[in-house]
C-alpha atoms as a PDB file:
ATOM      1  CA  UNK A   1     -57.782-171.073  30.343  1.00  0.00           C
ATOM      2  CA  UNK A   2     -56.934-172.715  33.427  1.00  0.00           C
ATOM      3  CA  UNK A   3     -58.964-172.105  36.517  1.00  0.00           C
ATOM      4  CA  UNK A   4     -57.258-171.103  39.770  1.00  0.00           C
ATOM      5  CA  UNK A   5     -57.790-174.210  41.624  1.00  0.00           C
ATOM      6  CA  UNK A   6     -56.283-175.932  38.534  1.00  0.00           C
ATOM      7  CA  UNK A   7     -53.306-173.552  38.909  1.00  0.00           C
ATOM      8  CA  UNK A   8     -52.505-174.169  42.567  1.00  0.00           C
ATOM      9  CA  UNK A   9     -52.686-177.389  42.783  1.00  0.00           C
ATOM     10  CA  UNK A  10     -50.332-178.097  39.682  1.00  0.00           C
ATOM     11  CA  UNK A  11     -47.916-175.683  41.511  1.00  0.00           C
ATOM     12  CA  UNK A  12     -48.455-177.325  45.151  1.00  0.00           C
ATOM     13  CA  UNK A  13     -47.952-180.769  42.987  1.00  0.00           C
ATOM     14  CA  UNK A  14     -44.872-178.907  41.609  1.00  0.00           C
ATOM     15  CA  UNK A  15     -43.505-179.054  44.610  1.00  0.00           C
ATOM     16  CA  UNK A  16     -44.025-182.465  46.183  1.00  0.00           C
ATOM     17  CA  UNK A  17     -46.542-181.101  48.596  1.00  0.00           C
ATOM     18  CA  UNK A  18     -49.382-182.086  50.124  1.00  0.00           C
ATOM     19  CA  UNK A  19     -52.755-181.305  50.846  1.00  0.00           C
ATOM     20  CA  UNK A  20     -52.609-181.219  54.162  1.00  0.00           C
ATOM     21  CA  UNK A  21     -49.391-178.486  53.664  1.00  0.00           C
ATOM     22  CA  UNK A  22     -51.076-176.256  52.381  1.00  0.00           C
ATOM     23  CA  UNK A  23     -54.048-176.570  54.612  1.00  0.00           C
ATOM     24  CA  UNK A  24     -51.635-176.046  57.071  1.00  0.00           C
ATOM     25  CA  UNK A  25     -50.298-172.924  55.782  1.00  0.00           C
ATOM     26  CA  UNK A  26     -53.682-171.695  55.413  1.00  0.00           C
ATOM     27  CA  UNK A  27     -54.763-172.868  58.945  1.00  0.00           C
ATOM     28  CA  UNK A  28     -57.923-174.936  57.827  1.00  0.00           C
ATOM     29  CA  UNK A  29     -58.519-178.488  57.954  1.00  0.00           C
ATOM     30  CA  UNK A  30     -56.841-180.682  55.135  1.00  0.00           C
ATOM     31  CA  UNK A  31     -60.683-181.634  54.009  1.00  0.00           C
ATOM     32  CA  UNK A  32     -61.656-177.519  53.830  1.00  0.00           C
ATOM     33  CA  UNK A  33     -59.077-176.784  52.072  1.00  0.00           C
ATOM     34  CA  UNK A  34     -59.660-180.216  49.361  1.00  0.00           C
ATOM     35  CA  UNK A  35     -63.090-178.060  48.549  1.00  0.00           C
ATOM     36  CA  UNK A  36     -61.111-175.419  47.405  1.00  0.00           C
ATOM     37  CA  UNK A  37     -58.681-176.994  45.557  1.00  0.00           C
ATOM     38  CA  UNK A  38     -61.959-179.128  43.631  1.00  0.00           C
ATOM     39  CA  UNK A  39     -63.401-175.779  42.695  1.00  0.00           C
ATOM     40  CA  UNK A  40     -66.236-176.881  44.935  1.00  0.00           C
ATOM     41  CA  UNK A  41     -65.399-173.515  47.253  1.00  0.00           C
ATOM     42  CA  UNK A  42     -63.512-170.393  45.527  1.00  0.00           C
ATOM     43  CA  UNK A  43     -60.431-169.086  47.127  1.00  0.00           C
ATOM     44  CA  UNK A  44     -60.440-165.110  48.880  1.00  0.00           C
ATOM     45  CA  UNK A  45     -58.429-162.632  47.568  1.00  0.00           C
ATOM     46  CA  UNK A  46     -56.714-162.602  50.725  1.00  0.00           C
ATOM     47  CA  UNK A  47     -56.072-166.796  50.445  1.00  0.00           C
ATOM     48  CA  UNK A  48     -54.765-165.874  46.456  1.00  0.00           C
ATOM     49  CA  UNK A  49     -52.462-163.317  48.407  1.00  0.00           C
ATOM     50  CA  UNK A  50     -50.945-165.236  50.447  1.00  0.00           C
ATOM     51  CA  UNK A  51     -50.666-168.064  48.393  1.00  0.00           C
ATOM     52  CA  UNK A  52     -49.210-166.516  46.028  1.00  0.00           C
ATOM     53  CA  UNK A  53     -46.121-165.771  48.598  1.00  0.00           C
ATOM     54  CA  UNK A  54     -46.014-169.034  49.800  1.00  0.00           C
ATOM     55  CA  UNK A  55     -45.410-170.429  45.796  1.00  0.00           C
ATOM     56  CA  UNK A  56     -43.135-167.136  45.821  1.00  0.00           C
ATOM     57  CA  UNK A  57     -45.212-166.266  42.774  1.00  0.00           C
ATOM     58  CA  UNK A  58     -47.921-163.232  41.851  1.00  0.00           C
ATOM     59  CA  UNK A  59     -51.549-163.313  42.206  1.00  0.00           C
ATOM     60  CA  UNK A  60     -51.388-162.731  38.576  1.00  0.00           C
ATOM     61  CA  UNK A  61     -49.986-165.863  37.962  1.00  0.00           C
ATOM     62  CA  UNK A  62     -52.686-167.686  40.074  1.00  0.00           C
ATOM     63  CA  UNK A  63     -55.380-166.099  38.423  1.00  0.00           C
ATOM     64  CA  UNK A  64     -53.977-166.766  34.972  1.00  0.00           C
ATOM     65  CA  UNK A  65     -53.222-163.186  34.161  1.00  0.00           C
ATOM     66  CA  UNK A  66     -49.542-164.121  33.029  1.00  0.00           C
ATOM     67  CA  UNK A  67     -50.459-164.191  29.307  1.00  0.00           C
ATOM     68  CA  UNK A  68     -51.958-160.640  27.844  1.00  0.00           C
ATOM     69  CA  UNK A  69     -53.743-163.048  25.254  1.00  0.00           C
ATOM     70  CA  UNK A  70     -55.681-165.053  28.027  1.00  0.00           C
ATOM     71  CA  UNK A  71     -56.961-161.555  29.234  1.00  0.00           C
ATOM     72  CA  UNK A  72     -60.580-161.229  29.465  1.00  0.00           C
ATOM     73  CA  UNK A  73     -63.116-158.032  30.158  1.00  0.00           C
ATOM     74  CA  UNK A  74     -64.409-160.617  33.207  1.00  0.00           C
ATOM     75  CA  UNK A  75     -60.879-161.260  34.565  1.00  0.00           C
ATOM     76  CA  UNK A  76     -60.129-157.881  33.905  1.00  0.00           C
ATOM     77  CA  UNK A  77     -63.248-156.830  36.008  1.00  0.00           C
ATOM     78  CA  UNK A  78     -61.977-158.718  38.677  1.00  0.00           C
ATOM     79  CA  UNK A  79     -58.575-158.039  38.716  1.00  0.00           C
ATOM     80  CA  UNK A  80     -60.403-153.927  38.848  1.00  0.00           C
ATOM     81  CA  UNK A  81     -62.180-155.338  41.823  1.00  0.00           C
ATOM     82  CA  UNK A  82     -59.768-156.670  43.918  1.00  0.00           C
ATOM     83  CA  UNK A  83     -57.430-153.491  43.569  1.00  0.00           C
ATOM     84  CA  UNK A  84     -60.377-151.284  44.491  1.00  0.00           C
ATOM     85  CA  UNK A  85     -61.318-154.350  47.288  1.00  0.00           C
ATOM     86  CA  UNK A  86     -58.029-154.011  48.738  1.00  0.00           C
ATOM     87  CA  UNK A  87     -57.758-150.286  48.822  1.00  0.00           C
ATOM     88  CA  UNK A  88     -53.798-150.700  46.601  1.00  0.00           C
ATOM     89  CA  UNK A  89     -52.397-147.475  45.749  1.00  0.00           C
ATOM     90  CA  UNK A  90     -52.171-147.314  41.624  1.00  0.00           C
ATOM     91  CA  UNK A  91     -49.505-144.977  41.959  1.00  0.00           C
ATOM     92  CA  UNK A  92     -47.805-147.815  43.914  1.00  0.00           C
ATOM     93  CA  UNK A  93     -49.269-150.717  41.669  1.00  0.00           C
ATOM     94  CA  UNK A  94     -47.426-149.046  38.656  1.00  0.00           C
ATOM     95  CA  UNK A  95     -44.093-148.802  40.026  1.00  0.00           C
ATOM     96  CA  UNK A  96     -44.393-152.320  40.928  1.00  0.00           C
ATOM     97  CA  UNK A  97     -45.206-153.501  37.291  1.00  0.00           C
ATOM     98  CA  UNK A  98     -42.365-150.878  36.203  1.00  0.00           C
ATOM     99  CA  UNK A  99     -39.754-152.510  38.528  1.00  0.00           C
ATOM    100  CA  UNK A 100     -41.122-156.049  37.437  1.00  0.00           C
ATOM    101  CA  UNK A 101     -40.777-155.280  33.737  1.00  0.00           C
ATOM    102  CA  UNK A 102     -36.867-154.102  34.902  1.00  0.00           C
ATOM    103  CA  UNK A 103     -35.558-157.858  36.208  1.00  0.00           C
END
């Protein structure tokens, strides 16, 4: 399974951006943000957030959750802890994956 370093930079490189873009976007210096994308430093939920709206994407996709076959108990554990981290509504969470499922 792909790791989520892996993941964003094949979708940055996807794009015909830069490094220094994203860094940018993420308001860090082009060299911080090179750590991350080496796996040497591992991105916040809030940095998979927004990143995830600025490849106009889901977390899920990010974090490899895309394929219910490359689910694991670990990534499920920490998909459980962000929700809880983040204080999201699972009444609100499930009418989201409703509507996805819809388009």
């Amino acid at each position: 399974m792909k790791k989520i370093y892996e993941t964003i930079r094949d979708l940055r490189e996807d794009r015909d951006l830069k490094q220094k873009d994203i860094a940018d976007f993420l308001k860090m210096s082009r060299t911080t943000y090179n750590h991350y994308e080496l796996g040497h430093t591992s991105f916040t939920a809030d940095m998979i957030v927004d990143l995830a709206h600025f490849f106009n994407t889901t977390p899920n996709v990010l974090l490899n959750f895309n394929s219910p076959n490359e689910i694991t108990d670990i990534n499920l554990i920490k998909l459980c802890n962000f929700i809880k981290e983040k204080n999201i509504d699972i009444e609100e969470l499930i009418n989201l994956i409703i509507c996805a499922k819809k388009i």
